[in-house]
PDB file of N, CA and C in Angstrom:
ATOM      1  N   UNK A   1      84.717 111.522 104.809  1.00  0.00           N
ATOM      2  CA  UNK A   1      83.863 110.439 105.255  1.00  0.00           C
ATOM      3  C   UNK A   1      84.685 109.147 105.207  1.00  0.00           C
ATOM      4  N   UNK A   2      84.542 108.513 106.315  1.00  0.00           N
ATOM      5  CA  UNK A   2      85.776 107.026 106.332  1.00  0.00           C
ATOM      6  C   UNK A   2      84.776 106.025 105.145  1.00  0.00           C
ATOM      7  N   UNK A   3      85.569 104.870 105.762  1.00  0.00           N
ATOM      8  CA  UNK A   3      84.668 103.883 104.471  1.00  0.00           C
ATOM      9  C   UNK A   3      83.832 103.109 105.037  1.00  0.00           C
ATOM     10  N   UNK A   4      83.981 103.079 106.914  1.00  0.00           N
ATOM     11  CA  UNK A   4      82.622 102.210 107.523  1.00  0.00           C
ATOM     12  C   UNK A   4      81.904 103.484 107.834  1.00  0.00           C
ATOM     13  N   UNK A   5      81.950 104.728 107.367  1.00  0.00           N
ATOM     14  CA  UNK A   5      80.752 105.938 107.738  1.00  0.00           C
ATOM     15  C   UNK A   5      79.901 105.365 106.249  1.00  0.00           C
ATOM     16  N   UNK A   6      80.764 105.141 105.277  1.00  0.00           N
ATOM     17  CA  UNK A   6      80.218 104.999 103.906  1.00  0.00           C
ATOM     18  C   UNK A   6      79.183 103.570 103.777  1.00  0.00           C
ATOM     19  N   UNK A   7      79.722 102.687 103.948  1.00  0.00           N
ATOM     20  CA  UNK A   7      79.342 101.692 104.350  1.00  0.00           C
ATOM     21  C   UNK A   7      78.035 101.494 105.150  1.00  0.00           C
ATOM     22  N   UNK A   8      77.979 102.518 106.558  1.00  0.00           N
ATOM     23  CA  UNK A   8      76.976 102.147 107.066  1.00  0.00           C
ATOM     24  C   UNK A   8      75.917 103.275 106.836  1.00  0.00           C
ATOM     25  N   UNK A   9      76.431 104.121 105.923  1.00  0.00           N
ATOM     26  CA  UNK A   9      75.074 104.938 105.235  1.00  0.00           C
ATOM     27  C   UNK A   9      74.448 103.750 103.690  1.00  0.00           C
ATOM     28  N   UNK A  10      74.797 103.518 103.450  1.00  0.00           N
ATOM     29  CA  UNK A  10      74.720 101.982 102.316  1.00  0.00           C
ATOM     30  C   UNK A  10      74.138 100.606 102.786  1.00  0.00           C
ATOM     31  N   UNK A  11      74.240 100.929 103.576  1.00  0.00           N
ATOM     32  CA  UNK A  11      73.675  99.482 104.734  1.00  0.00           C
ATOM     33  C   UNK A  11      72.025 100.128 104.997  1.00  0.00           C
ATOM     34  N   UNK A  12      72.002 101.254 105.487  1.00  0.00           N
ATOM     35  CA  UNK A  12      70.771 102.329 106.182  1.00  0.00           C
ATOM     36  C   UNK A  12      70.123 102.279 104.833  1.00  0.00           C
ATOM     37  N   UNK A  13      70.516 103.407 103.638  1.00  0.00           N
ATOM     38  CA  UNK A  13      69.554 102.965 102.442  1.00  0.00           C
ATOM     39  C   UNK A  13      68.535 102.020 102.284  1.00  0.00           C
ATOM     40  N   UNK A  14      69.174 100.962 101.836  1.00  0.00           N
ATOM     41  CA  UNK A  14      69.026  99.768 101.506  1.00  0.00           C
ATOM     42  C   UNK A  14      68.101  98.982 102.170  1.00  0.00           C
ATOM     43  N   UNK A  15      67.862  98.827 103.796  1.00  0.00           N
ATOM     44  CA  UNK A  15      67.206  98.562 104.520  1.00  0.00           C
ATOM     45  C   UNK A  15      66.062  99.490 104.779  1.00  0.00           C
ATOM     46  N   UNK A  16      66.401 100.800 104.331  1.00  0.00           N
ATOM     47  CA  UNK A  16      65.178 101.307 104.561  1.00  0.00           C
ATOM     48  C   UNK A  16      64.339 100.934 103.595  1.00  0.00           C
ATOM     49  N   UNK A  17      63.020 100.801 104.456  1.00  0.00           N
ATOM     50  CA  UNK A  17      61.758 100.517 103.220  1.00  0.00           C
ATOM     51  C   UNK A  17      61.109 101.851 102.556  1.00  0.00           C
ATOM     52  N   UNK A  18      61.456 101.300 101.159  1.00  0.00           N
ATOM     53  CA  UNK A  18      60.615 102.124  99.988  1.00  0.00           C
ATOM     54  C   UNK A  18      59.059 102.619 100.252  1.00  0.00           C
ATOM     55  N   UNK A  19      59.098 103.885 100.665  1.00  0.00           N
ATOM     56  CA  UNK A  19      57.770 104.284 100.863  1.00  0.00           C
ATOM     57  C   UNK A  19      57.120 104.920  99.364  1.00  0.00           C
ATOM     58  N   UNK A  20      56.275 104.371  99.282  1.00  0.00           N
ATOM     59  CA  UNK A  20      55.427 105.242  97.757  1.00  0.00           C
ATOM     60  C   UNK A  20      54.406 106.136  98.335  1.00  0.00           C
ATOM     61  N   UNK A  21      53.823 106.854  97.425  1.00  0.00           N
ATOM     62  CA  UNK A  21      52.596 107.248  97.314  1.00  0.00           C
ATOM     63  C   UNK A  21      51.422 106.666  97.820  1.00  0.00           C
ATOM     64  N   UNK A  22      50.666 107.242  98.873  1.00  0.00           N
ATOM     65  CA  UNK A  22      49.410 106.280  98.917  1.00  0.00           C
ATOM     66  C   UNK A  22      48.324 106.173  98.282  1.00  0.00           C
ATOM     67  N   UNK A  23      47.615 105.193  97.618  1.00  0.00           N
ATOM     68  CA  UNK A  23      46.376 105.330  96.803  1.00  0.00           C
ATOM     69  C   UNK A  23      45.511 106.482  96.575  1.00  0.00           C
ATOM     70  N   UNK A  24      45.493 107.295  95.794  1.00  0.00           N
ATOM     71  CA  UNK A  24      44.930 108.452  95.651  1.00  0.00           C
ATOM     72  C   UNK A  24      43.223 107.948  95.619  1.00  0.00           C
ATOM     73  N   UNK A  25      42.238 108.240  96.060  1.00  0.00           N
ATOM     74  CA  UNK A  25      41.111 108.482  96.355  1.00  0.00           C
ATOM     75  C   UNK A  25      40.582 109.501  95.080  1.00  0.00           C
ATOM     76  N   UNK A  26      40.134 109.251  93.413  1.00  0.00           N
ATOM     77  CA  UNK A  26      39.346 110.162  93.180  1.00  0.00           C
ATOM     78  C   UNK A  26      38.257 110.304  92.331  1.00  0.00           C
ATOM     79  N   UNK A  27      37.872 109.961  93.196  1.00  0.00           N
ATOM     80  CA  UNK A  27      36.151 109.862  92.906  1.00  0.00           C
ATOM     81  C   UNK A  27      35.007 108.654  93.949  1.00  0.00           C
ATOM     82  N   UNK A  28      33.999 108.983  94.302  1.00  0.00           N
ATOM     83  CA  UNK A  28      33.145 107.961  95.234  1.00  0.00           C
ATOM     84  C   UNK A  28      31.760 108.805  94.869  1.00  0.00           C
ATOM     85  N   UNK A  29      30.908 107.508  95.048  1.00  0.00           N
ATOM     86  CA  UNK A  29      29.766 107.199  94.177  1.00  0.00           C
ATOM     87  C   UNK A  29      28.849 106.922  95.372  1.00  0.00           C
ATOM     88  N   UNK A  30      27.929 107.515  95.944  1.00  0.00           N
ATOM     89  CA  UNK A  30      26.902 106.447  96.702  1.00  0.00           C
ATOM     90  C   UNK A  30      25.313 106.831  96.027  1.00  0.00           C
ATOM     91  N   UNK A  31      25.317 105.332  96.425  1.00  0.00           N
ATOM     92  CA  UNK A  31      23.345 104.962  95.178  1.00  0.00           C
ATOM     93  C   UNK A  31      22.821 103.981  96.669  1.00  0.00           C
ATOM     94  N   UNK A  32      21.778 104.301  97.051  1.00  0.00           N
ATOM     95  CA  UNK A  32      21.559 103.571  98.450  1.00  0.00           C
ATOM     96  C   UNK A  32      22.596 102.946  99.354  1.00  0.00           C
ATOM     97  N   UNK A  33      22.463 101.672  99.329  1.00  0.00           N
ATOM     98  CA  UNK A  33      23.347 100.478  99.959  1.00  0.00           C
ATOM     99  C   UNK A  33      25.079 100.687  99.414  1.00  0.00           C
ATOM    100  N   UNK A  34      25.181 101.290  97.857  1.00  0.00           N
ATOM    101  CA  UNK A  34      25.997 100.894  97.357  1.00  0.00           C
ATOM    102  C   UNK A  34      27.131 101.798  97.780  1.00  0.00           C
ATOM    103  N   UNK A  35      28.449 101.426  97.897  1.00  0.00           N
ATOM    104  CA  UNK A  35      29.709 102.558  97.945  1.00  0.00           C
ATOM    105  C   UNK A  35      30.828 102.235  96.640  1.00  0.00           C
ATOM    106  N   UNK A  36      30.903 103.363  95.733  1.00  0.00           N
ATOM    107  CA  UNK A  36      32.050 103.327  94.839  1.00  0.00           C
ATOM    108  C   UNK A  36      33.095 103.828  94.729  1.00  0.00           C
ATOM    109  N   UNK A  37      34.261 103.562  95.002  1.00  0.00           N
ATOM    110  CA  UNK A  37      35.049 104.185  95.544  1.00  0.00           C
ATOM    111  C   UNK A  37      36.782 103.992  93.766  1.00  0.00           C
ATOM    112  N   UNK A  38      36.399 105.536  93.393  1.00  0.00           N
ATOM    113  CA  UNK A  38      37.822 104.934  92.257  1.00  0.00           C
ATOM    114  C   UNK A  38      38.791 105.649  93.062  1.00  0.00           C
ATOM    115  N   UNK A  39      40.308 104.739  92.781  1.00  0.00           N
ATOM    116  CA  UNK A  39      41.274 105.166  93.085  1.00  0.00           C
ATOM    117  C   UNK A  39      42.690 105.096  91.731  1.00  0.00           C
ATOM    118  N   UNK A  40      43.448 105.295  91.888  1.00  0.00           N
ATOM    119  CA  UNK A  40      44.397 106.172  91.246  1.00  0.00           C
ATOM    120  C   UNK A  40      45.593 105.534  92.052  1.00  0.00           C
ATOM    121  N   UNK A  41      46.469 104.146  91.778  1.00  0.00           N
ATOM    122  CA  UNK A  41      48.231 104.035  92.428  1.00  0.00           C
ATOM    123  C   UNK A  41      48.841 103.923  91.502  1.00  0.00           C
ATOM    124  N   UNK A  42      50.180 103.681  91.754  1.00  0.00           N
ATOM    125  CA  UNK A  42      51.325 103.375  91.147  1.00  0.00           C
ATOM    126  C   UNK A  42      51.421 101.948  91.141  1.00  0.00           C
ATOM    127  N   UNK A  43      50.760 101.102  91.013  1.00  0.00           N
ATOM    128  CA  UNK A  43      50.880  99.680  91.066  1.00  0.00           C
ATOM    129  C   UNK A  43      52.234  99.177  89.889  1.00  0.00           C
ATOM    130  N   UNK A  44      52.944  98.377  90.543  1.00  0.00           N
ATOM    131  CA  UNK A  44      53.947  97.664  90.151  1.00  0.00           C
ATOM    132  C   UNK A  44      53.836  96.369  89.687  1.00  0.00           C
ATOM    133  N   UNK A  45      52.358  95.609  90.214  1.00  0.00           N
ATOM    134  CA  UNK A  45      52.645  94.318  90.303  1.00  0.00           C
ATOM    135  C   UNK A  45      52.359  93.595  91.748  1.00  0.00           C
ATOM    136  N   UNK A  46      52.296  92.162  92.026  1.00  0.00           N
ATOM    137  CA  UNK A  46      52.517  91.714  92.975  1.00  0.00           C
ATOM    138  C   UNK A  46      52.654  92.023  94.589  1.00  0.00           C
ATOM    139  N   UNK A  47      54.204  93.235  94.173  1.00  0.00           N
ATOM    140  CA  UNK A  47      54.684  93.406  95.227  1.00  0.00           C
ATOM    141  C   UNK A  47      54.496  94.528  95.786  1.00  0.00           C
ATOM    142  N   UNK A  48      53.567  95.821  95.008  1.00  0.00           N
ATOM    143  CA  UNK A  48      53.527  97.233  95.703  1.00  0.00           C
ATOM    144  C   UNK A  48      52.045  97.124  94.688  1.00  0.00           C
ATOM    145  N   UNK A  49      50.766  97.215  95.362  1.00  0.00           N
ATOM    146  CA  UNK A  49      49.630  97.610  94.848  1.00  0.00           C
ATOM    147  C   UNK A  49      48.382  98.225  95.710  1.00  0.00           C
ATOM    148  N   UNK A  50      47.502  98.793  94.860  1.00  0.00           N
ATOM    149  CA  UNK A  50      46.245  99.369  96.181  1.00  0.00           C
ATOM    150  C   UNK A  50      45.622  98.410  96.429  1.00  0.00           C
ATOM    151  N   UNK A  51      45.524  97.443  97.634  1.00  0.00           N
ATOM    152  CA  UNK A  51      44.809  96.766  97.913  1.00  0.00           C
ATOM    153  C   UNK A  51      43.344  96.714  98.833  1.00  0.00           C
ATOM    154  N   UNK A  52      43.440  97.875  99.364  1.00  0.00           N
ATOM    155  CA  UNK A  52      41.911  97.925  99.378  1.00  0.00           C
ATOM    156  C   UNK A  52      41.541  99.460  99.752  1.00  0.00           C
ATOM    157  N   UNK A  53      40.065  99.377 100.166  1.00  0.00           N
ATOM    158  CA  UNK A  53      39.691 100.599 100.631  1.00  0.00           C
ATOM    159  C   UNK A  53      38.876 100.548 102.128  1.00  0.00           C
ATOM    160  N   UNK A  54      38.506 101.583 102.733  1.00  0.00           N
ATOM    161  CA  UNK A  54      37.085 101.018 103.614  1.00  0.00           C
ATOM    162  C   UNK A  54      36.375 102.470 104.357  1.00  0.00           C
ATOM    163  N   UNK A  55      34.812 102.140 104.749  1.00  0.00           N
ATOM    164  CA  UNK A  55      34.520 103.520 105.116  1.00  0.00           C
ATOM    165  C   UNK A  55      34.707 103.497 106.550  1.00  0.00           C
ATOM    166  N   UNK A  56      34.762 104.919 107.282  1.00  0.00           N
ATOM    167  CA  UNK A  56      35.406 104.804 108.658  1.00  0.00           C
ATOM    168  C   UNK A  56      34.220 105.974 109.026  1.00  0.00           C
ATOM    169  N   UNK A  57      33.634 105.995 110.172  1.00  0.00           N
ATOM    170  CA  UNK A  57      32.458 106.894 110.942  1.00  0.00           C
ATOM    171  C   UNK A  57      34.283 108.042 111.142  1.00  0.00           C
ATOM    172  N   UNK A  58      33.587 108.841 111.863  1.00  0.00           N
ATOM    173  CA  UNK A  58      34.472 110.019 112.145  1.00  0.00           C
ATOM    174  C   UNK A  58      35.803 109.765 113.361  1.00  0.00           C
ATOM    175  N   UNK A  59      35.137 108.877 114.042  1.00  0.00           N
ATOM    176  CA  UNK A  59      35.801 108.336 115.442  1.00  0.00           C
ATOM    177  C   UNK A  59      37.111 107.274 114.757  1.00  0.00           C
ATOM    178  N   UNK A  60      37.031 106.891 113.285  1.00  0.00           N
ATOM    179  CA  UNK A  60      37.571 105.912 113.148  1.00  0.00           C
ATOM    180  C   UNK A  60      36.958 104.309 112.964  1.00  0.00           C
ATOM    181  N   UNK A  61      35.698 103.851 113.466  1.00  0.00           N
ATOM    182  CA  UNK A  61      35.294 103.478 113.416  1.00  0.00           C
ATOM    183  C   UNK A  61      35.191 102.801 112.136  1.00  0.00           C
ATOM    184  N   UNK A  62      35.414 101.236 111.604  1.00  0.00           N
ATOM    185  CA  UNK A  62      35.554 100.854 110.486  1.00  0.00           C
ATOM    186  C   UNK A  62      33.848 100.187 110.144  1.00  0.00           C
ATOM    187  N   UNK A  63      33.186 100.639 109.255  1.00  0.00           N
ATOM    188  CA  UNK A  63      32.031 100.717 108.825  1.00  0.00           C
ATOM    189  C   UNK A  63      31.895  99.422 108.254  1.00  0.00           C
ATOM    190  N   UNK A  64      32.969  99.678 106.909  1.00  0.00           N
ATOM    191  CA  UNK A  64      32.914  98.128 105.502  1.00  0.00           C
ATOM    192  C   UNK A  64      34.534  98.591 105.103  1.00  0.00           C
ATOM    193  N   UNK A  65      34.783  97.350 104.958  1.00  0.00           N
ATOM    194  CA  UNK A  65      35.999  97.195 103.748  1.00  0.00           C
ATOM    195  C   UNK A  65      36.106  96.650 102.474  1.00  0.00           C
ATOM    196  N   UNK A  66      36.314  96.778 101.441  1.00  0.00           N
ATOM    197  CA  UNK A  66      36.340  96.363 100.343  1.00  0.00           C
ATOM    198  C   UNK A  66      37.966  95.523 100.210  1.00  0.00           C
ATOM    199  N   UNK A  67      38.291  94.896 100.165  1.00  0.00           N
ATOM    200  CA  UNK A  67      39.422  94.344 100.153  1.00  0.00           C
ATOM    201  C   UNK A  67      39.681  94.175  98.351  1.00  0.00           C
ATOM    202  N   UNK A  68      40.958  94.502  97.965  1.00  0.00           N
ATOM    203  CA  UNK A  68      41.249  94.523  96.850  1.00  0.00           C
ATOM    204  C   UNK A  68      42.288  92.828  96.291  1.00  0.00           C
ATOM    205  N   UNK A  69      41.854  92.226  95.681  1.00  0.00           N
ATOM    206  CA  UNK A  69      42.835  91.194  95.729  1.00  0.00           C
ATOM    207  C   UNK A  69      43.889  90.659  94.462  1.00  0.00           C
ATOM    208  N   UNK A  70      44.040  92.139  93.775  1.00  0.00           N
ATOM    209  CA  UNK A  70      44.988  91.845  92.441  1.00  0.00           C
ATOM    210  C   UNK A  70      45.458  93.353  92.591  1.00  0.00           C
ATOM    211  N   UNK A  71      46.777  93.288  91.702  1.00  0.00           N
ATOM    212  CA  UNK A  71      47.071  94.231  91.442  1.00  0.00           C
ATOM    213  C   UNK A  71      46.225  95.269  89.845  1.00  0.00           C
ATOM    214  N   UNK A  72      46.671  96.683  89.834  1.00  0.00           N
ATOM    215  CA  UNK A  72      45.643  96.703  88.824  1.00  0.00           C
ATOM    216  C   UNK A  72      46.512  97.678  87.743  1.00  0.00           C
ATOM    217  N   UNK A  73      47.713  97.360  87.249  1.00  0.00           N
ATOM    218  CA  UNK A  73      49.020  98.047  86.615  1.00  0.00           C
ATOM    219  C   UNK A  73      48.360  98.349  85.143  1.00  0.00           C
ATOM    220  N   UNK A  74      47.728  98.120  84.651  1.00  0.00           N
ATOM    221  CA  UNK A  74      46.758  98.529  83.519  1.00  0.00           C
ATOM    222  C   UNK A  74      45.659  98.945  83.337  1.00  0.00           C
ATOM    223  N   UNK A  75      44.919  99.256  84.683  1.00  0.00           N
ATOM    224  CA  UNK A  75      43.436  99.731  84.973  1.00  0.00           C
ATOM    225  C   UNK A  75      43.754 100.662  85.573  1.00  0.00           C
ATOM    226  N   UNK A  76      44.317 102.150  85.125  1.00  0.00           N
ATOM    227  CA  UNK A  76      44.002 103.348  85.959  1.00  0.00           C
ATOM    228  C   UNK A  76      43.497 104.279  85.476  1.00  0.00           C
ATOM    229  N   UNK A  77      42.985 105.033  86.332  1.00  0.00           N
ATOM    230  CA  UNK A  77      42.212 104.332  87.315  1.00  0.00           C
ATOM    231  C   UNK A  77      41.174 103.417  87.130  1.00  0.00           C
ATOM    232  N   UNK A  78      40.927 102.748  88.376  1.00  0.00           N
ATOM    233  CA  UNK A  78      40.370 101.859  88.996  1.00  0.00           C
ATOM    234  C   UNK A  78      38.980 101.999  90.166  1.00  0.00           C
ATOM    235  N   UNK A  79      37.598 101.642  89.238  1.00  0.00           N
ATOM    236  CA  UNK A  79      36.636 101.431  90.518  1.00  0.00           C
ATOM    237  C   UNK A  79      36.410 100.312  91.005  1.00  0.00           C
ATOM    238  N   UNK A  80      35.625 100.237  92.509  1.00  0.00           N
ATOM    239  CA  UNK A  80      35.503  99.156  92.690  1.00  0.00           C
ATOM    240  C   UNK A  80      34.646  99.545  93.848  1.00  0.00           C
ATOM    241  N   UNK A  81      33.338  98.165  94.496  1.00  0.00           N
ATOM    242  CA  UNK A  81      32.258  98.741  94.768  1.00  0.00           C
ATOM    243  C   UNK A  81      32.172  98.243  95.906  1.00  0.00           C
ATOM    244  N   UNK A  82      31.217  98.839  97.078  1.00  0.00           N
ATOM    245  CA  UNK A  82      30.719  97.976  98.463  1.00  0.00           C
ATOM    246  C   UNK A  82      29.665  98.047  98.653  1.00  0.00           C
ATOM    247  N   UNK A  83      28.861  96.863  99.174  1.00  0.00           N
ATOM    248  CA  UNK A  83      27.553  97.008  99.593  1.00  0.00           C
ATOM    249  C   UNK A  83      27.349  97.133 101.171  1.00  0.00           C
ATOM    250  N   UNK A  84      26.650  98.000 101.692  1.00  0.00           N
ATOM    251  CA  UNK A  84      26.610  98.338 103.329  1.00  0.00           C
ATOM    252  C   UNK A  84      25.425  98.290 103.394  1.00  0.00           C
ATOM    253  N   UNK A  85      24.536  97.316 104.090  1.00  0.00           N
ATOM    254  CA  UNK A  85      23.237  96.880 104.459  1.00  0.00           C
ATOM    255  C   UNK A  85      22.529  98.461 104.808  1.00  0.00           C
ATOM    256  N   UNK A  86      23.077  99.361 105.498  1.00  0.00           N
ATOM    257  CA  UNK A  86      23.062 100.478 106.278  1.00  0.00           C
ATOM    258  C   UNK A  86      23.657 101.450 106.654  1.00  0.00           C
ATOM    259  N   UNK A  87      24.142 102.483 106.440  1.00  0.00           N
ATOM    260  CA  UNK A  87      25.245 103.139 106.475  1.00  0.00           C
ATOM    261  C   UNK A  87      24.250 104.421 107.428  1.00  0.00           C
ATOM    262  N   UNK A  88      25.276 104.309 108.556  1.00  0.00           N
ATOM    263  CA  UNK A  88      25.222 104.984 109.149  1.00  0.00           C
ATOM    264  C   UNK A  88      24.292 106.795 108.925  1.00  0.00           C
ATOM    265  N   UNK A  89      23.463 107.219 109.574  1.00  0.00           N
ATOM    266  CA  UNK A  89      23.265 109.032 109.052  1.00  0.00           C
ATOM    267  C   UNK A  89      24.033 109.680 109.839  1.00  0.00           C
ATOM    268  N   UNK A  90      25.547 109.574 109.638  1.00  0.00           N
ATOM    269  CA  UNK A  90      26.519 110.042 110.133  1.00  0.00           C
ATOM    270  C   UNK A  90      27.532 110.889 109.269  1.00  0.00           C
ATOM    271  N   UNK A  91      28.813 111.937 109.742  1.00  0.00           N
ATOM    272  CA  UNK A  91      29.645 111.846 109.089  1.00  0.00           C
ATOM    273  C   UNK A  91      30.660 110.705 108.620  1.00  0.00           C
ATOM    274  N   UNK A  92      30.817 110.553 107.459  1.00  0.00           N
ATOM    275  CA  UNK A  92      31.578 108.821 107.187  1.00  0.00           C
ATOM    276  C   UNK A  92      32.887 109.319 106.354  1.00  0.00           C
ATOM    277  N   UNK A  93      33.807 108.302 106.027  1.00  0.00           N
ATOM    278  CA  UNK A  93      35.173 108.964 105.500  1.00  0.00           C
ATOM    279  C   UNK A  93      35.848 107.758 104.460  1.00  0.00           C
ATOM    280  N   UNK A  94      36.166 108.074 103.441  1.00  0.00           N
ATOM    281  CA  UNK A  94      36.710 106.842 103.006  1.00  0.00           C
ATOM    282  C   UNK A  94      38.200 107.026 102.988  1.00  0.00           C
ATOM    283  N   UNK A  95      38.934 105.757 103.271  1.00  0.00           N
ATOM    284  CA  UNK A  95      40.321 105.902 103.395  1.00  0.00           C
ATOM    285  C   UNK A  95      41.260 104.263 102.784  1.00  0.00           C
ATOM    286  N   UNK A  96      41.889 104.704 101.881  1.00  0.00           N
ATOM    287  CA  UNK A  96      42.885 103.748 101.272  1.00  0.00           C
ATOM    288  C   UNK A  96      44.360 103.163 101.573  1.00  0.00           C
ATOM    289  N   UNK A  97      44.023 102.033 100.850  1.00  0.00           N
ATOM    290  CA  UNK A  97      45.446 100.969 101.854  1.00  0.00           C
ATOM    291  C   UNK A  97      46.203 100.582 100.244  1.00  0.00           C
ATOM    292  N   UNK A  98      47.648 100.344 100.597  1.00  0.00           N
ATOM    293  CA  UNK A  98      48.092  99.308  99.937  1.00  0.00           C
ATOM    294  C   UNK A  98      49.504  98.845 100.576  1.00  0.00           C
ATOM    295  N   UNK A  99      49.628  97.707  99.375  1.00  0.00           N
ATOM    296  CA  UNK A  99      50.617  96.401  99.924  1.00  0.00           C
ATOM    297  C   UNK A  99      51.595  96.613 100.686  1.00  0.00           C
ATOM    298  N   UNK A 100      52.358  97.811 100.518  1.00  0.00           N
ATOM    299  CA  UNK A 100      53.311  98.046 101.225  1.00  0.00           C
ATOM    300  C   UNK A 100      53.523  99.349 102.299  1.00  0.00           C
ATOM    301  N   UNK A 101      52.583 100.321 102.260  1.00  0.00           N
ATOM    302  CA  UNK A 101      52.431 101.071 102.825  1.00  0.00           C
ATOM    303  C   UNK A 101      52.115 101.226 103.838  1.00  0.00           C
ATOM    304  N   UNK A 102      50.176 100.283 103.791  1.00  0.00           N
ATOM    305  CA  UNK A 102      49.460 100.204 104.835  1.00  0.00           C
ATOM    306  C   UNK A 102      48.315 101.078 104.739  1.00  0.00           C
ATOM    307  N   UNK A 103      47.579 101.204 105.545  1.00  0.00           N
ATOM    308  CA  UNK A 103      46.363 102.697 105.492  1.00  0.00           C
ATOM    309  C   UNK A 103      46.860 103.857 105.244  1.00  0.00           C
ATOM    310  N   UNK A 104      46.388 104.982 104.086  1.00  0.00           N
ATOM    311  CA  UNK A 104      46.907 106.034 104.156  1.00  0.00           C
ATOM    312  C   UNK A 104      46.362 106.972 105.771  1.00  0.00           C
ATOM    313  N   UNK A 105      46.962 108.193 105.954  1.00  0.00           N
ATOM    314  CA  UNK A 105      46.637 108.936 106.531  1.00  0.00           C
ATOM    315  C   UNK A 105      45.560 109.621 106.412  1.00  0.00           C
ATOM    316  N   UNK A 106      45.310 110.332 104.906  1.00  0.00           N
ATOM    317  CA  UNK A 106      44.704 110.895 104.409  1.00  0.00           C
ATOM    318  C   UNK A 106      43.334 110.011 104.208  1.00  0.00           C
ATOM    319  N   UNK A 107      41.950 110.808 104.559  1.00  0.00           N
ATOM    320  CA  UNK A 107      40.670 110.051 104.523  1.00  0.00           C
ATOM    321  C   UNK A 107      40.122 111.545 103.576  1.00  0.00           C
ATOM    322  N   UNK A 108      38.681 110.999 102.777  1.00  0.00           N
ATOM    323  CA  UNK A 108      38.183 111.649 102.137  1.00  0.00           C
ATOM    324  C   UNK A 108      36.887 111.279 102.945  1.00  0.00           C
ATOM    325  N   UNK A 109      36.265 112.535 102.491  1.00  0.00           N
ATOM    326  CA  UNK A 109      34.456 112.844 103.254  1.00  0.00           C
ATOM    327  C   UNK A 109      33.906 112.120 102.168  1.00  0.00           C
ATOM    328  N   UNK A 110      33.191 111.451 102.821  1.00  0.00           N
ATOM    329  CA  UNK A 110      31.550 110.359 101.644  1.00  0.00           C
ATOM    330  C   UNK A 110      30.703 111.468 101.760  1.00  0.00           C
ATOM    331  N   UNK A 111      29.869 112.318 100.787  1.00  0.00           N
ATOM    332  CA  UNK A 111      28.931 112.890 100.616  1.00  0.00           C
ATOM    333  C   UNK A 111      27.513 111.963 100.325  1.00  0.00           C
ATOM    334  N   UNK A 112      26.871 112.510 100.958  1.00  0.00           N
ATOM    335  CA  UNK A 112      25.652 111.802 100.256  1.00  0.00           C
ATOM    336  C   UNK A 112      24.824 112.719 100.041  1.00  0.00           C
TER     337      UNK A 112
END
């Protein structure tokens, strides 16, 4: 391997962004109006945390979001609650975000 092959695998690293784990989803709560949703990250701090959650109809469709606005590096897990005037009598899905990741892929079924 030369030393600009070396180099520009060291350059690539480095720039690539650190992907973590996405907010694990485990456990959700619904009591009428209310949605509880605990989750489970690797929070660091500041700069890598679960920052929120939200429910999505089946289509994708974004229902409510709960927006998370601290990190929570000593609370795990972590609940935290939404109120939805109405929630759909639909299939619904809850699905988690954080700081650096973005929305996970992975959605969980809301039972009611």
């Amino acid at each position: 391997m030369t030393k600009l092959t070396r180099l520009l695998l060291a350059m690539w690293c480095f720039a690539a962004p650190a992907l973590a784990d996405p907010p694990d989803i485990v456990g959700i709560e619904v009591s009428a109006a209310r949605v509880s949703v605990t989750l489970v990250h690797p929070d660091t701090g500041w700069d890598h945390y679960a920052d929120g959650w939200r429910i999505e109809a089946e289509d994708g469709t974004v229902i409510g979001t709960r927006e998370l606005l601290h990190p929570h590096v000593e609370e795990q897990p972590f609940t935290r609650s939404l109120t939805v005037n109405k929630l759909p009598d639909a299939p619904l899905f809850i699905r988690a975000k954080c700081s650096v990741d973005g929305w996970s892929d992975r959605r969980i079924a809301l039972t009611r």
